[in-house]
Protein backbone atom coordinates (compact mmCIF):
# COMPACT_ATOMS: atom_id res chain seq x y z
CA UNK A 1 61.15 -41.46 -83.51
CA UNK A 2 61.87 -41.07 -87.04
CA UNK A 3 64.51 -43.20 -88.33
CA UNK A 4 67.06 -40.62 -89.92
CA UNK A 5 67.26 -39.94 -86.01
CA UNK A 6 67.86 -43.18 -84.92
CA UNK A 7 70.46 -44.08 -87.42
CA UNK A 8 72.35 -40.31 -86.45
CA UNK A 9 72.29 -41.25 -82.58
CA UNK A 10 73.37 -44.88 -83.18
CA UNK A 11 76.46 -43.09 -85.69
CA UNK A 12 77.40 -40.93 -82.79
CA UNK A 13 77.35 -44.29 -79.86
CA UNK A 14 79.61 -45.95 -82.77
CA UNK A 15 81.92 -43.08 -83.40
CA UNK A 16 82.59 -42.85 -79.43
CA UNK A 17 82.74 -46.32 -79.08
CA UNK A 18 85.60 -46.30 -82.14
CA UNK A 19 87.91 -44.05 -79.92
CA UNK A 20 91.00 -45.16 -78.77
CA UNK A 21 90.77 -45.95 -75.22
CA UNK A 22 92.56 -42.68 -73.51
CA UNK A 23 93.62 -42.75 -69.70
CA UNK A 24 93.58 -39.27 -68.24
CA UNK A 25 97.71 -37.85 -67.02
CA UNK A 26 96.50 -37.53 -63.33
CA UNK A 27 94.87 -41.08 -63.03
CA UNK A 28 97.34 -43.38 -61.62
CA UNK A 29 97.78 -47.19 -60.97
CA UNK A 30 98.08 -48.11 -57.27
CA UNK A 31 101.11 -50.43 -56.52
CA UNK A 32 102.32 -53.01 -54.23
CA UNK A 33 104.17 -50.80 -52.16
CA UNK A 34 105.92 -51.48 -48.95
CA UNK A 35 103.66 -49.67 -47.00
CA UNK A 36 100.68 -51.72 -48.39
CA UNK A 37 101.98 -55.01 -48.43
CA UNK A 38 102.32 -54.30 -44.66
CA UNK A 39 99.04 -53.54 -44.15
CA UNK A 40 98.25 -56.68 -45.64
CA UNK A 41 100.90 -58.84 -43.82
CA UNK A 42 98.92 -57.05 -40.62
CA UNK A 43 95.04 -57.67 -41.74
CA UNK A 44 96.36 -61.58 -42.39
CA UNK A 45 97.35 -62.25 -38.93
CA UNK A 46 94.02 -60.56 -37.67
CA UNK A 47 92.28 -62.74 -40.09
CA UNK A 48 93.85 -65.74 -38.62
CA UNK A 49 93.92 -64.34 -35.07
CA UNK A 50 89.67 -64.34 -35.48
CA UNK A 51 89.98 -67.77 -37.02
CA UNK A 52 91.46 -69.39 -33.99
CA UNK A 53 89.96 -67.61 -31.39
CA UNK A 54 86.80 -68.89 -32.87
CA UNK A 55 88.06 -72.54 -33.40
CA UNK A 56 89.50 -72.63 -29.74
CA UNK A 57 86.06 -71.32 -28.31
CA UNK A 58 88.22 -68.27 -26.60
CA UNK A 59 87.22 -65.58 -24.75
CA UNK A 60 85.61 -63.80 -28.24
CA UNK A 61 82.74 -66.64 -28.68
CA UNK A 62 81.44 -65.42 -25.04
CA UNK A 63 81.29 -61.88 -26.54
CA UNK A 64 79.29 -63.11 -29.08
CA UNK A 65 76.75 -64.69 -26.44
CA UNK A 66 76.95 -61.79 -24.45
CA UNK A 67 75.96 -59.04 -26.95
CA UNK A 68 73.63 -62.02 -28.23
CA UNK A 69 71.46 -62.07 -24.90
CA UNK A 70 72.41 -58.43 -24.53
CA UNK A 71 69.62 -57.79 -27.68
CA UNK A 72 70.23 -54.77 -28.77
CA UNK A 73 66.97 -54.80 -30.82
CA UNK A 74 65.28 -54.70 -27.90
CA UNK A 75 67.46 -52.08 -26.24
CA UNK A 76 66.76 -49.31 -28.82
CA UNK A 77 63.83 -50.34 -30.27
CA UNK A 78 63.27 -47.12 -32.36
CA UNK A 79 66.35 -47.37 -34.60
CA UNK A 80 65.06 -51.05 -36.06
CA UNK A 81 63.30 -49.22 -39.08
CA UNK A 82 65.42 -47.02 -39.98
CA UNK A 83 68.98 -49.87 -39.94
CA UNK A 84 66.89 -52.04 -41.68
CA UNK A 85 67.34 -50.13 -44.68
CA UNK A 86 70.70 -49.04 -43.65
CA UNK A 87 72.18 -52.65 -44.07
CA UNK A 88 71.17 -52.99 -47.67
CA UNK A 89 73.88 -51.27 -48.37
CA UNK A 90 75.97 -54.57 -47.82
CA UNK A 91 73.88 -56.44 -49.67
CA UNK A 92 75.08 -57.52 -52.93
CA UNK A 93 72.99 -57.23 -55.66
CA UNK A 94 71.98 -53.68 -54.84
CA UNK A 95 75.25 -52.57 -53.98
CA UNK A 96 76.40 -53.83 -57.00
CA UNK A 97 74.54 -52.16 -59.14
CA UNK A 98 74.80 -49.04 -57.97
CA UNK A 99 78.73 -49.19 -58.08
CA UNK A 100 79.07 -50.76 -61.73
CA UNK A 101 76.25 -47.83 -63.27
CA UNK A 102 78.67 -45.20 -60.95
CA UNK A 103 81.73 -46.84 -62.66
CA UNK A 104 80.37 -47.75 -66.16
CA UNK A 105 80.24 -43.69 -66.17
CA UNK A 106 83.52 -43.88 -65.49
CA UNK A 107 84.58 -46.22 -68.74
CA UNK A 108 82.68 -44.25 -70.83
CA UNK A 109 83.77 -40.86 -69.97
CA UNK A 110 87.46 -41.86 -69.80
CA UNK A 111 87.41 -44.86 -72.46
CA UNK A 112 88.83 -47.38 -70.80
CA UNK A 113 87.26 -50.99 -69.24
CA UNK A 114 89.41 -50.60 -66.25
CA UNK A 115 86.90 -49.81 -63.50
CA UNK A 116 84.46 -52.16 -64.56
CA UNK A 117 86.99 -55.45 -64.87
CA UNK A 118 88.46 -54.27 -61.56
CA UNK A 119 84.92 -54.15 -60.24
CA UNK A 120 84.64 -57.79 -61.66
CA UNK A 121 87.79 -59.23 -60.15
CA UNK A 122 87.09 -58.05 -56.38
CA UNK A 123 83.70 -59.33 -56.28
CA UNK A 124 84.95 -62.52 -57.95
CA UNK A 125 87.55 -62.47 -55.57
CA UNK A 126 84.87 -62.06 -52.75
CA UNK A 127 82.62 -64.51 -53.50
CA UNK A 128 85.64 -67.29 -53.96
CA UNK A 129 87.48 -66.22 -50.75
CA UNK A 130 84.38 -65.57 -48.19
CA UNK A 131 82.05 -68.25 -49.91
CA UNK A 132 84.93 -70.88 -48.91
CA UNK A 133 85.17 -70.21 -45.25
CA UNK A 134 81.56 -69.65 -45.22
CA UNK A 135 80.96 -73.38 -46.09
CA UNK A 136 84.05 -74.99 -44.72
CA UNK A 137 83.37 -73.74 -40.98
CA UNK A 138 79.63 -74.20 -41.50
CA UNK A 139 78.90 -71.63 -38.49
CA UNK A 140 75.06 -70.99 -37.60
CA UNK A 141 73.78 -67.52 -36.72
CA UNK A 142 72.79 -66.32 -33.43
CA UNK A 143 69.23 -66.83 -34.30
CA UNK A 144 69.92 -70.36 -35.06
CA UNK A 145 72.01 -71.08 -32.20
CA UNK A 146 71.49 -74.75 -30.26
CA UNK A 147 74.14 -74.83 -27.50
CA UNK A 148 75.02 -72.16 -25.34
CA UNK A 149 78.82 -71.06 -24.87
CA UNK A 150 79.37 -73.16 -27.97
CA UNK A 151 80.98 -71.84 -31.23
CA UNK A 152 78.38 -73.38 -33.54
CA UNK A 153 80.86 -74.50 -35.94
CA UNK A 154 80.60 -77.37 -38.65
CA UNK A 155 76.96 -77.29 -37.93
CA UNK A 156 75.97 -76.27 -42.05
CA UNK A 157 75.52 -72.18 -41.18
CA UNK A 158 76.88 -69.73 -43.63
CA UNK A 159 77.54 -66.69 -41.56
CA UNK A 160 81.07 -67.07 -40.61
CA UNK A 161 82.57 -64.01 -41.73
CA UNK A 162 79.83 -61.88 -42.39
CA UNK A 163 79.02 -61.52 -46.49
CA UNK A 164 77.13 -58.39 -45.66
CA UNK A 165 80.43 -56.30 -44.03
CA UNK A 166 82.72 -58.05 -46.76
CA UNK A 167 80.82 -56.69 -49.34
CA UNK A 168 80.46 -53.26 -48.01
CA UNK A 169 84.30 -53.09 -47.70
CA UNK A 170 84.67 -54.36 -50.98
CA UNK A 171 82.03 -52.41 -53.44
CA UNK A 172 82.69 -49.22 -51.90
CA UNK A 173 86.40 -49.52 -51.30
CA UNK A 174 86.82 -50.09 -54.49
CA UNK A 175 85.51 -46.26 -55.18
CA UNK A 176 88.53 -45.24 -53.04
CA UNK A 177 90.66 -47.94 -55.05
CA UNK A 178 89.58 -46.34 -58.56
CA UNK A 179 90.14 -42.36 -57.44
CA UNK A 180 92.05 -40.33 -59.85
CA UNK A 181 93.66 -38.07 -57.50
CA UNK A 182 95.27 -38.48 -53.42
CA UNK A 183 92.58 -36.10 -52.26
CA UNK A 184 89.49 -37.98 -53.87
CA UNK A 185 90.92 -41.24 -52.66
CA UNK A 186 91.48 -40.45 -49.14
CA UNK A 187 87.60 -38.78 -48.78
CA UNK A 188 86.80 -41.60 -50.21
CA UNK A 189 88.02 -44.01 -48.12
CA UNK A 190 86.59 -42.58 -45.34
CA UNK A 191 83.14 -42.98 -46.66
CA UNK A 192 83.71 -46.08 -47.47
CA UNK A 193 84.91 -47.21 -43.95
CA UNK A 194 81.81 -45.57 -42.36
CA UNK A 195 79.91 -47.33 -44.65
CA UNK A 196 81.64 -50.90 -44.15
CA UNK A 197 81.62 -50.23 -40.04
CA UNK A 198 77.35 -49.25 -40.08
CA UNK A 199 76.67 -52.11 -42.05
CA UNK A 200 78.20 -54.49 -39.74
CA UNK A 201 77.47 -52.67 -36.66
CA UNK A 202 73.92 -53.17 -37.86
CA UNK A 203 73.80 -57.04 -38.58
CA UNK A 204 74.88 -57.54 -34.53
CA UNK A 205 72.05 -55.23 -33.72
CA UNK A 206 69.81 -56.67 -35.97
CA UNK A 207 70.91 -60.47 -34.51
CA UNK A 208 71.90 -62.05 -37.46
CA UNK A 209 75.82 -62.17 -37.28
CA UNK A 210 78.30 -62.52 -34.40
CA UNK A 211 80.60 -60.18 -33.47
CA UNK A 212 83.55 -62.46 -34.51
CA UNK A 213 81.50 -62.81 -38.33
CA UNK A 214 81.46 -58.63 -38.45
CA UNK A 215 85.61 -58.80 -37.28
CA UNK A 216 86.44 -61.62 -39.75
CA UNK A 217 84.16 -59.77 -42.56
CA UNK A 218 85.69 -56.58 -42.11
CA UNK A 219 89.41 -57.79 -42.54
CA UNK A 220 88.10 -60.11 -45.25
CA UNK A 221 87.36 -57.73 -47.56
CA UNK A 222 90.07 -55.26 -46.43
CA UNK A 223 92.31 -58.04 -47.98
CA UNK A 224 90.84 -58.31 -51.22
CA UNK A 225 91.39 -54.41 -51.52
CA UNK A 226 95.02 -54.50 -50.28
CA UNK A 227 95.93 -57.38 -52.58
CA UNK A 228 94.56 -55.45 -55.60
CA UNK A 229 97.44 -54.27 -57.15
CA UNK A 230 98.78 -57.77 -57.78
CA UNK A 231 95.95 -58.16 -60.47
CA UNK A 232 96.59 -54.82 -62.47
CA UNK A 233 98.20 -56.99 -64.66
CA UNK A 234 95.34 -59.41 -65.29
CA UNK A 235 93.01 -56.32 -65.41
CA UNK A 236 95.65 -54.74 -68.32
CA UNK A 237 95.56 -58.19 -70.20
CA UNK A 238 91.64 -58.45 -69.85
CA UNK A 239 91.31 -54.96 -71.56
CA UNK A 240 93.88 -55.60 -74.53
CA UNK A 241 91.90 -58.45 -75.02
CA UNK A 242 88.53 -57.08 -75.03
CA UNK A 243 89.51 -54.44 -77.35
CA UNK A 244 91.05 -56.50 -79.89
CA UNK A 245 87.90 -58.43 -80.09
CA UNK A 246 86.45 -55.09 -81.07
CA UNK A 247 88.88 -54.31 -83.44
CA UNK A 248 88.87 -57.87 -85.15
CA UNK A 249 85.02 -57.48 -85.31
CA UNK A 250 85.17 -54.24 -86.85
CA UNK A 251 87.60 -55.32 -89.45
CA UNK A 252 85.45 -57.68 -90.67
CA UNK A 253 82.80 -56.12 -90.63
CA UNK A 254 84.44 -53.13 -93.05
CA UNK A 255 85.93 -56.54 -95.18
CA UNK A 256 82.36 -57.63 -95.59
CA UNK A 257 82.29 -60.67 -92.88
CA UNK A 258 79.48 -59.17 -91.05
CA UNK A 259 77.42 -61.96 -89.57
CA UNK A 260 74.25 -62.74 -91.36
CA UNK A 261 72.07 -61.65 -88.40
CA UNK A 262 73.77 -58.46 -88.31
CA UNK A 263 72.78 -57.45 -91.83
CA UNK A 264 69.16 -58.66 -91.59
CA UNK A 265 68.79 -55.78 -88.24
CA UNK A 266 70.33 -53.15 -90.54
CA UNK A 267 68.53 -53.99 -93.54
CA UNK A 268 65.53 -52.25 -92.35
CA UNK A 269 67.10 -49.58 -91.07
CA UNK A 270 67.75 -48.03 -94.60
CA UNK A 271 65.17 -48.28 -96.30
CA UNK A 272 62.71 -45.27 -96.40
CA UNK A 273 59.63 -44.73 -94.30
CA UNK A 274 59.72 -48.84 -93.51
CA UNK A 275 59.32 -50.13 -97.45
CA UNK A 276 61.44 -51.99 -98.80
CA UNK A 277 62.29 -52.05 -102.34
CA UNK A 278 64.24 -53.85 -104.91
CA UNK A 279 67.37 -51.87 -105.46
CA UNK A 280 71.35 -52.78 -106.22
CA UNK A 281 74.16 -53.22 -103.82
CA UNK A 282 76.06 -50.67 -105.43
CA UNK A 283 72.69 -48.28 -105.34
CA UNK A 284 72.07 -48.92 -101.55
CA UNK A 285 75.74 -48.15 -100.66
CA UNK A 286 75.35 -44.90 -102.57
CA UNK A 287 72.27 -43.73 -100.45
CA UNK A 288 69.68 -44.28 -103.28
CA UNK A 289 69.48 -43.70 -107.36
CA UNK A 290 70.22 -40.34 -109.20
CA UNK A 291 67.28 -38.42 -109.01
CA UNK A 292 64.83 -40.11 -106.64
CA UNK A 293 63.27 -38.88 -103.73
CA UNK A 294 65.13 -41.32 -101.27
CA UNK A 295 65.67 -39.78 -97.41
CA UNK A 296 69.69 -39.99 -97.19
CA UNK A 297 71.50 -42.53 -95.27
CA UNK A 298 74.51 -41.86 -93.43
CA UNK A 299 77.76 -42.48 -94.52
CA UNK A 300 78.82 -44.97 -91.78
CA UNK A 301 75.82 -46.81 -92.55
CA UNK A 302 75.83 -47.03 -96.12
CA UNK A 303 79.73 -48.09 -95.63
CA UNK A 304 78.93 -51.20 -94.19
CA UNK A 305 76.18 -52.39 -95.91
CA UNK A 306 78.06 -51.43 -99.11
CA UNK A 307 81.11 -54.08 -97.74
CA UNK A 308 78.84 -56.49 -96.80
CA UNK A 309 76.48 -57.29 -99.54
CA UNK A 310 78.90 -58.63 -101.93
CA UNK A 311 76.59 -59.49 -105.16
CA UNK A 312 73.28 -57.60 -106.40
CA UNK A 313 71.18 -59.25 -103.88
CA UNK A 314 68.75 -57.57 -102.01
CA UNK A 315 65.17 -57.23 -100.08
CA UNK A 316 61.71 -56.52 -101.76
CA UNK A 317 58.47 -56.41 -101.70
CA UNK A 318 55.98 -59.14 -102.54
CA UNK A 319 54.38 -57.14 -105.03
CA UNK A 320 57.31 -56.27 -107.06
CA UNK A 321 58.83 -58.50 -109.50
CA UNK A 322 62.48 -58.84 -111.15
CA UNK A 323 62.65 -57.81 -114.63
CA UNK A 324 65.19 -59.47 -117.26
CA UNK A 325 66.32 -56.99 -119.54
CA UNK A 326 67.98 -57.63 -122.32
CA UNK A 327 72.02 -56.71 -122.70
CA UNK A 328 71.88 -53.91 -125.34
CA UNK A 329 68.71 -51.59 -123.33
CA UNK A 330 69.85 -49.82 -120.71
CA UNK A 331 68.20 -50.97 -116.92
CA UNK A 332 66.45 -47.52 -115.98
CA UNK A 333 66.03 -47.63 -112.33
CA UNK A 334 62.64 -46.21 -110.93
CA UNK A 335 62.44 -44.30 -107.21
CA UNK A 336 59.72 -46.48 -105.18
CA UNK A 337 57.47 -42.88 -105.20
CA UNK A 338 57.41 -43.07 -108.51
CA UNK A 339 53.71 -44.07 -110.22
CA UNK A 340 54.22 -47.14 -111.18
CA UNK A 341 50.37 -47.71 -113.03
CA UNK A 342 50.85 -46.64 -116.85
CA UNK A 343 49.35 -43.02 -117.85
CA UNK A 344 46.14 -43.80 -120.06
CA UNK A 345 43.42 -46.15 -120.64
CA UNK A 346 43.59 -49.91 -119.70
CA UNK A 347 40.90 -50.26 -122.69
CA UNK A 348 42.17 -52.32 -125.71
CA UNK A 349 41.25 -50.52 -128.85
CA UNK A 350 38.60 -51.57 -130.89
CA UNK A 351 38.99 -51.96 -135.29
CA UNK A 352 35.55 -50.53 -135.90
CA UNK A 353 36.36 -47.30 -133.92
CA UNK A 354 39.75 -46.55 -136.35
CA UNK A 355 37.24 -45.11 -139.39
CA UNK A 356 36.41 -42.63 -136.56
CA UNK A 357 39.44 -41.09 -134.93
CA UNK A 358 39.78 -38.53 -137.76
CA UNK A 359 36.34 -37.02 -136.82
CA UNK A 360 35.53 -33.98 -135.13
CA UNK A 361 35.40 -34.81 -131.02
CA UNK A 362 32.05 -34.55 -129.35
CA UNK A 363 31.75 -31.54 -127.25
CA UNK A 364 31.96 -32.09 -123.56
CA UNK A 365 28.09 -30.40 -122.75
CA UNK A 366 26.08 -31.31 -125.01
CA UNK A 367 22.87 -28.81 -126.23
């Protein structure tokens, strides 16, 4: 790739980046409204309705050693290929991923850092909330299992809830949570909860979690959705900050504070066919001398390197040399295509061959 063309598709990622973030009229904020906060006032008490039927060894912990003995591997043997695959959609580097590419779309086309801090905060969210029970219950899996009947609690697991149906709620709920209009959010939601229910229907078939983990997993990360709103706030702060950063770096650099490092990667980038010469500030900001054969640079470009190099300091070759000219001739710039070796013989001249120049010259052929 030439490098005209990569300097015009890095001017147009600038120029886009340099927009104003704009939030489209139909996309709207979701708020802590009644109706949600009893939702969440609802998924609580299951929460800690799982929590103590599990510490009190109730009636749910032999429902978990039921379906355990139960195997449903073993029962439908056939489906085992395919839900292996099926459950790495709960898992959460892949899921992850996928959602932040989806939703760094998103950002981009609509200029805003929204969906990708809001991405940020549920999974941090997730991995503070879950990742806390997970190691102060200590529950072991039903693979792991040592007493029968018991709850397997305190015994250094990490399955209690389940991370796998957490993080399915969470990564694609957060789809529905970041739809512009009712309609989008509401399809959404449903694929999302079919999603979030065949993941952790799968991890009981596949043995690895309880039924009580999958219960306690789903309402775990239904809470981190539902309390949302209540960091819209933080997510608003988080994006005034990040683009003021972005402005403050861009002043600077158009004040001619770039960072060293910053100047030595576009350095190259100007200068034609990968030579470097020994040119100006003021030339290089102007794309080049009067009259040369120099490829043009574009204007953003030349801009910046322009504010940043200050004095008369630049690159150039090895093989070319500064030259001190006095303060009464004028400094007569040469193009780096131009010949630089002088037109003529390198021969000194010789005294005895002056009596001779007035002669007639020799004929090429001779005869």
């Amino acid at each position: 790739m030439r490098t005209d063309q990569i300097l015009t598709r890095l001017e147009r990622v600038f120029a886009r980046l340099d927009r104003e973030p704009e939030r489209p009229a139909h996309l709207q904020t979701p708020q802590m409204s009644r109706h949600r906060v009893v939702l969440l006032g609802s998924t609580l008490a299951f929460y800690l309705a799982i929590v103590v039927a599990v510490l009190t060894t109730s009636w749910l912990v032999r429902l978990d050693w039921q379906i355990m003995f139960f195997r449903p591997y073993e029962q439908w043997p056939q489906l085992h290929a395919f839900l292996d695959y099926l459950v790495v959609l709960g898992q959460r580097g892949p899921t992850a991923v996928m959602v932040a590419a989806w939703l760094g779309w998103r950002s981009w086309r609509q200029h805003t850092l929204r969906p990708l801090i809001t991405l940020g905060v549920a999974l941090l969210l997730l991995n503070i909330t879950v990742g806390s029970v997970k190691l102060g219950l200590g529950r072991l899996g039903p693979h792991y299992a040592t007493e029968i009947g018991s709850a397997e609690l305190f015994a250094g697991g990490d399955i209690f809830p389940s991370g796998h149906t957490a993080n399915a709620v969470v990564t694609w709920g957060i789809l529905a949570y970041l739809a512009s209009t009712g309609v989008t959010r509401r399809v959404l939601s449903v694929v999302s909860a079919v999603v979030s229910l065949s993941v952790g229907a799968t991890t009981v078939y596949l043995g690895t979690h309880w039924v009580s983990d999958v219960l306690l997993g789903w309402s775990a990360g239904l809470l981190i959705l539902l309390a949302l709103p209540w960091f819209e706030p933080l997510i608003a702060r988080t994006e005034a900050y990040v683009f003021d950063v972005r402005e403050l770096l861009r002043r600077r650099a158009e004040t001619g504070r770039m960072p060293a490092p910053v100047v030595s990667v576009l350095t190259p980038l100007l200068s034609a066919g990968g030579k470097w010469q020994l040119r100006p500030a003021t030339e290089v900001a102007l794309g080049g001398a009067t009259g040369g054969a120099e490829e043009p640079v574009p204007q953003p470009v030349r801009d910046t390197v322009a504010a940043t190099t200050a004095s008369a300091v630049t690159l150039h070759s090895p093989t070319t040399r500064t030259a001190v000219h006095p303060a009464g001739r004028p400094h007569v710039i040469r193009s780096e295509r131009t010949p630089v070796t002088p037109v003529g013989s390198r021969r000194p001249a010789h005294t005895e061959r002056a009596a001779t120049r007035g002669a007639a010259a020799r004929p090429v052929a001779g005869g």
